[in-house]
N, C-alpha and C. Protein backbone atom coordinates (compact mmCIF):
# COMPACT_ATOMS: atom_id res chain seq x y z
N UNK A 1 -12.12 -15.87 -7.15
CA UNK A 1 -11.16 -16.01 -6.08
C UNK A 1 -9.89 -15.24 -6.35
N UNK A 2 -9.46 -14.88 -7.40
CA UNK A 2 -8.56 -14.39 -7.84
C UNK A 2 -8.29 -12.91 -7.62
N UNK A 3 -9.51 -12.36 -7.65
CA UNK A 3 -10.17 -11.12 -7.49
C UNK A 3 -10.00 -10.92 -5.89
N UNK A 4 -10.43 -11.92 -5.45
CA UNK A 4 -9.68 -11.63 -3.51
C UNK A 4 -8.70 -11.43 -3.17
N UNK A 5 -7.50 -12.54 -3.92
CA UNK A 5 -6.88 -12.81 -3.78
C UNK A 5 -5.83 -11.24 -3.84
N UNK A 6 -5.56 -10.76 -4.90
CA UNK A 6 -5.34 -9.59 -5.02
C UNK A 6 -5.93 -8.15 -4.45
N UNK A 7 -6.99 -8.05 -4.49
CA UNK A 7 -7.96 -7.10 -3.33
C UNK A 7 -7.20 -7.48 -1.87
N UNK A 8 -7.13 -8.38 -1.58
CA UNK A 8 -6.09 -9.10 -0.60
C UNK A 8 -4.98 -7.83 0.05
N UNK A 9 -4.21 -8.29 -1.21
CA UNK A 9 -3.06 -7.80 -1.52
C UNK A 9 -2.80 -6.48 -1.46
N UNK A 10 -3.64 -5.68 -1.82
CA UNK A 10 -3.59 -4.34 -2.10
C UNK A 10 -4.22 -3.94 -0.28
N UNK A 11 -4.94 -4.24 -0.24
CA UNK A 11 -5.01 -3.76 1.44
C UNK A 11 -3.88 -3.91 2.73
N UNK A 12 -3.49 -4.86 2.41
CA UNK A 12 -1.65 -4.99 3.21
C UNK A 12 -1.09 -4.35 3.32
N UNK A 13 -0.71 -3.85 1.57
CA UNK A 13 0.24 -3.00 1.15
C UNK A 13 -0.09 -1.67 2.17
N UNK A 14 -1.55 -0.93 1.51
CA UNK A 14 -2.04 -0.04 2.31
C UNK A 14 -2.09 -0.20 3.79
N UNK A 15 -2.51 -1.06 3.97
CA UNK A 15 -2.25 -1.04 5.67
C UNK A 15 -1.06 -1.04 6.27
N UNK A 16 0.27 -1.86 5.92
CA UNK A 16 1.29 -1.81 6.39
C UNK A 16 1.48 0.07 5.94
N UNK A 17 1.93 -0.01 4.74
CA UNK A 17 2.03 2.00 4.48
C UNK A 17 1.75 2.69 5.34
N UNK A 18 0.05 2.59 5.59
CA UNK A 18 -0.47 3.54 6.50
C UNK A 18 -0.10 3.57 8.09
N UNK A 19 0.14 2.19 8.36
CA UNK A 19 1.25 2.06 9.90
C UNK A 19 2.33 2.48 10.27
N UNK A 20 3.26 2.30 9.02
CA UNK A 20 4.35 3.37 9.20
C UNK A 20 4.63 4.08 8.95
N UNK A 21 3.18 5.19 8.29
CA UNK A 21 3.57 6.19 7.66
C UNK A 21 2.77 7.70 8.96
N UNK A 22 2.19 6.14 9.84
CA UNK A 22 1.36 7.17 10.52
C UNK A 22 2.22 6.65 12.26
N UNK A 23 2.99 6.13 12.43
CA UNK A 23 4.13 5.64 13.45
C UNK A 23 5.16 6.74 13.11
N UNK A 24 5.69 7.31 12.19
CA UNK A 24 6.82 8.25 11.76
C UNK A 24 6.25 9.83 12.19
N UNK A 25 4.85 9.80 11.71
CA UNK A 25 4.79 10.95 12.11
C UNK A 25 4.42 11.54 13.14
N UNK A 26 4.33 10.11 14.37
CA UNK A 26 3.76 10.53 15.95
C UNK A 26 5.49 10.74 16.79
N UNK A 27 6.55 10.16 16.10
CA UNK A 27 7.61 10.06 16.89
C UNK A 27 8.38 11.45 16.62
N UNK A 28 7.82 12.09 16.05
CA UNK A 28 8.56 13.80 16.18
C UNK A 28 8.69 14.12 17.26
N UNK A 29 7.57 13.71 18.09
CA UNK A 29 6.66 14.92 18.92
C UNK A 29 6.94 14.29 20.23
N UNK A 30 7.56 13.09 20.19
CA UNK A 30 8.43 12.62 21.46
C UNK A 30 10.01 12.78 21.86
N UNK A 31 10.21 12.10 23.38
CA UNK A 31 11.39 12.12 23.84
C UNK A 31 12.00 10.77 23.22
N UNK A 32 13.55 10.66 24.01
CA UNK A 32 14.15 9.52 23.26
C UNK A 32 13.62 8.69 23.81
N UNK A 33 13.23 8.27 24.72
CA UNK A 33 13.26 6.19 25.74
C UNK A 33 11.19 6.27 24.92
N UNK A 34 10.50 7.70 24.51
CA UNK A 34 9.19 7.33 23.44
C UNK A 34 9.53 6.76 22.82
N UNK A 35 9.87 7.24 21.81
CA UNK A 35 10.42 7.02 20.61
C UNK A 35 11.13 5.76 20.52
N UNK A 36 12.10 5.10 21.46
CA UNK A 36 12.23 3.86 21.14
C UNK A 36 10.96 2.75 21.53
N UNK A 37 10.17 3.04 22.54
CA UNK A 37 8.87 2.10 22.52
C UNK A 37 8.10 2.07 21.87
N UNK A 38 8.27 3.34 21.06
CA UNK A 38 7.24 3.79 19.98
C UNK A 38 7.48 2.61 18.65
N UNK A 39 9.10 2.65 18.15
CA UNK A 39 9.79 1.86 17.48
C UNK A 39 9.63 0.58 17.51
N UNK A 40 9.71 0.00 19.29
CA UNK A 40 9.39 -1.27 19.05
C UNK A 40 8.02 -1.90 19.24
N UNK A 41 6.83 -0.48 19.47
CA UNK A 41 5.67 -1.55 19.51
C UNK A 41 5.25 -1.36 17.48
N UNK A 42 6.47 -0.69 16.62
CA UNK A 42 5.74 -0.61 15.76
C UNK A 42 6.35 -2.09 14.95
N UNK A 43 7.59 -2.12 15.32
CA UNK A 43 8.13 -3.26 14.59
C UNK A 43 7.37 -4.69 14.79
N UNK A 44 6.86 -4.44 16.37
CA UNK A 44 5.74 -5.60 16.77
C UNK A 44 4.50 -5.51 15.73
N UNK A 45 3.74 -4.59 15.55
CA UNK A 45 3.02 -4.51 14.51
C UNK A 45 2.98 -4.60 13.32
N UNK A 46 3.88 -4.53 12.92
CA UNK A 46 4.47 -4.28 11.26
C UNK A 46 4.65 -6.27 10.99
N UNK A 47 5.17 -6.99 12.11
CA UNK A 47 5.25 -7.99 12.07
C UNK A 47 4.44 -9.01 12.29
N UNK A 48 3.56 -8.47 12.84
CA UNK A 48 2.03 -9.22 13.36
C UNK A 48 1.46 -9.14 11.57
N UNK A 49 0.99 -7.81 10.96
CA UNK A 49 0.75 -7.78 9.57
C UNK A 49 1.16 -8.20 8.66
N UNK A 50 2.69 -8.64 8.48
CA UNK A 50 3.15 -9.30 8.00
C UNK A 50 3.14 -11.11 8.36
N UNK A 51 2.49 -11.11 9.45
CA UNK A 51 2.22 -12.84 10.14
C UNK A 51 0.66 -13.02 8.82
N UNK A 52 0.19 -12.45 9.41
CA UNK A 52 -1.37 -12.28 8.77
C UNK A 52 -1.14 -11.93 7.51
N UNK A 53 -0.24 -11.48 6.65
CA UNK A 53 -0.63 -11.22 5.44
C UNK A 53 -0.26 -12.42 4.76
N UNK A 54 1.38 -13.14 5.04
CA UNK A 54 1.55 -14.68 4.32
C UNK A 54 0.80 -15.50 4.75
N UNK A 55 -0.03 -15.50 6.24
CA UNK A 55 -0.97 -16.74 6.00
C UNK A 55 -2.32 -16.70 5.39
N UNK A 56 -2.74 -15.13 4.88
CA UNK A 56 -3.58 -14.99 4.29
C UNK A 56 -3.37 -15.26 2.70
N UNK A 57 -2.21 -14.86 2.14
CA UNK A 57 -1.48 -15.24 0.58
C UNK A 57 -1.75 -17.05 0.25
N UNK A 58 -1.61 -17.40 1.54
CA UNK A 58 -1.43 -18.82 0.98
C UNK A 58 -2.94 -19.34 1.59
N UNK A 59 -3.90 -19.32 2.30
CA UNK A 59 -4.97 -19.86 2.40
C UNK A 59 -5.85 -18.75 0.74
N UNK A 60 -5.49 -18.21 0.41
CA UNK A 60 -6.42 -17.35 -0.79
C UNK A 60 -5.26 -17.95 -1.83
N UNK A 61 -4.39 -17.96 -1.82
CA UNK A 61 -3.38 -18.49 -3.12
C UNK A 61 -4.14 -19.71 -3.16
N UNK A 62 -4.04 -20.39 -2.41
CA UNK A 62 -4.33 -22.21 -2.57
C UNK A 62 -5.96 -22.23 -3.01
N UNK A 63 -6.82 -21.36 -2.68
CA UNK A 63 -8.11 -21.30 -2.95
C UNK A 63 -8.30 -20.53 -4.27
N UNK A 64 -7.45 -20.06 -4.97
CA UNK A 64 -7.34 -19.32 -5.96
C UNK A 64 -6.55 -20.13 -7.05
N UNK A 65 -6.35 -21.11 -6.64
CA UNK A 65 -5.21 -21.99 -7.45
C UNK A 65 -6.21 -23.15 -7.51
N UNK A 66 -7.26 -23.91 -6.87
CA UNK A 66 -7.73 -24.88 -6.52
C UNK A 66 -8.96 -24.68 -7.12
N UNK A 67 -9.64 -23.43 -7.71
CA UNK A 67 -11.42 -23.48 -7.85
C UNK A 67 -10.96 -23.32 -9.50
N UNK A 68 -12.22 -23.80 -9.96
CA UNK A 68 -12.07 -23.54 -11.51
C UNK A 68 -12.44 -22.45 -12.04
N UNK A 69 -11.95 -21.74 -12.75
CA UNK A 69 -12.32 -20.44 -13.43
C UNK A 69 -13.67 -21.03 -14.40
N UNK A 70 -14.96 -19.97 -14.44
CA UNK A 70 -16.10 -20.00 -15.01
C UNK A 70 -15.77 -20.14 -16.10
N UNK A 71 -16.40 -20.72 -17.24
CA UNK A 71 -16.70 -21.04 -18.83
C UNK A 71 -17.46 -20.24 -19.59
């Protein structure tokens, strides 16, 4: 579980990264009133991933904290 738990973790990271790393580089290529919808459907997203990533930390934390490690 522990092993999820972190595998977890590391895909967030990457996913949030890859959202705003790939949101930055579509707003060049727009006008201003884009670019601010662009902004706020990303902050909507960035925050949805961040909804889903602490309730995922703590249903895999608590399951990772709760099973017994093998002998």
């Amino acid at each position: 579980m522990l092993g999820v738990f972190w595998l977890f973790n590391l895909l967030m990271i990457l996913w949030i990264w890859a959202a705003v790393k790939g949101s930055s580089e579509t707003m060049q290529s727009m006008s201003g009133s884009e670019q601010v919808g662009a902004q706020i459907g990303t902050g909507i997203g960035i925050t949805m991933l961040v909804v889903i990533w602490v309730f995922g930390d703590v249903i895999l934390g608590l399951m990772a904290l709760l099973t017994r490690p093998r002998s």
